[in-house]
Protein backbone atom coordinates (compact mmCIF):
# COMPACT_ATOMS: atom_id res chain seq x y z
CA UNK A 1 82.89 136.66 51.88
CA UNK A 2 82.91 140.57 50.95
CA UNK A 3 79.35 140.71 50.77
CA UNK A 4 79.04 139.47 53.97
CA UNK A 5 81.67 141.84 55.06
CA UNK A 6 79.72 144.49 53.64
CA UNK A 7 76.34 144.13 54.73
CA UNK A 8 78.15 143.61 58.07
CA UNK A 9 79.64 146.83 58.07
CA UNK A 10 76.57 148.73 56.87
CA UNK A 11 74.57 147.55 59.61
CA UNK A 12 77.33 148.41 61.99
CA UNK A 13 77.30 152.23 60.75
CA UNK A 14 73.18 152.30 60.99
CA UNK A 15 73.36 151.34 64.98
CA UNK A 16 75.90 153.60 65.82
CA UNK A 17 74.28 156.72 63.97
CA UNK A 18 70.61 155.29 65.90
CA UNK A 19 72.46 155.34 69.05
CA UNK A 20 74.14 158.67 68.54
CA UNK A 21 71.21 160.25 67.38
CA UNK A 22 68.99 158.80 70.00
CA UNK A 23 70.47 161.42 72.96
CA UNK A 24 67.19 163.47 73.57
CA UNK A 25 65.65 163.54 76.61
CA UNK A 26 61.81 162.13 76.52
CA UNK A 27 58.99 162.56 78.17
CA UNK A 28 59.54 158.96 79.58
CA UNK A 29 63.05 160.09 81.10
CA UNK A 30 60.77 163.05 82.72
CA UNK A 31 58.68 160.76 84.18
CA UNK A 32 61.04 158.04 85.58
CA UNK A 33 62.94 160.91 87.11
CA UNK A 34 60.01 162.11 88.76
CA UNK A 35 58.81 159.55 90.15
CA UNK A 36 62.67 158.13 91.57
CA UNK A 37 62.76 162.11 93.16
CA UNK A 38 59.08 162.33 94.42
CA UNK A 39 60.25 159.75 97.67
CA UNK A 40 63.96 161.60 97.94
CA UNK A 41 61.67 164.92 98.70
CA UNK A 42 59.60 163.53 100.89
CA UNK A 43 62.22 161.53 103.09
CA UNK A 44 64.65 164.73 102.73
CA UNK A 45 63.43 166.75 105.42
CA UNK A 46 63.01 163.84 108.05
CA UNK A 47 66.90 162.75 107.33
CA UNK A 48 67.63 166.09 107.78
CA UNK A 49 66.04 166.73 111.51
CA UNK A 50 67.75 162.79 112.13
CA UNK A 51 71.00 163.64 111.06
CA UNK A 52 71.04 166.76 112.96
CA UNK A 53 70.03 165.55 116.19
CA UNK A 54 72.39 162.77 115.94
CA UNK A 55 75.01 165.00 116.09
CA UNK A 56 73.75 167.38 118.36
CA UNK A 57 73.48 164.31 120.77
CA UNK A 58 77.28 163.39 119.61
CA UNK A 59 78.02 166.89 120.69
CA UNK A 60 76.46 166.58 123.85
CA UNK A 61 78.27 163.37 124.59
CA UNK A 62 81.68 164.66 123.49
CA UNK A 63 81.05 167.82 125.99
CA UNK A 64 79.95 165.09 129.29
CA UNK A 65 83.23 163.28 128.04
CA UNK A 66 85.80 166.28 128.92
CA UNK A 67 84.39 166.96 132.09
């Protein structure tokens, strides 16, 4: 029963050092970030103009309202 209790515990202590030692940032991470940004830049400047004119146009509205 201890042995198994043992070996149980060792292998406990060898995941938890891989997983706290396995913190660096790869080229792999570099990559997926890339390519999850590369469509967010793109789209970024045409939700931009949308957003604007939305509200310029809610503006606009809001002024026709009052009067």
């Amino acid at each position: 029963m201890t042995l198994l209790r043992d070996w149980w515990k060792r292998k406990k202590e060898k995941t938890r050092k891989s997983k706290k030692r396995d913190d660096s940032y790869t080229f792999w991470d570099f990559i997926l970030d890339v390519l999850f940004w590369i469509p967010e830049l793109i789209l970024f400047p045409f939700r931009l103009i949308f957003w604007s004119l939305r509200g310029i146009g809610r503006l606009v509205s809001d002024l026709f309202d009052i009067v």
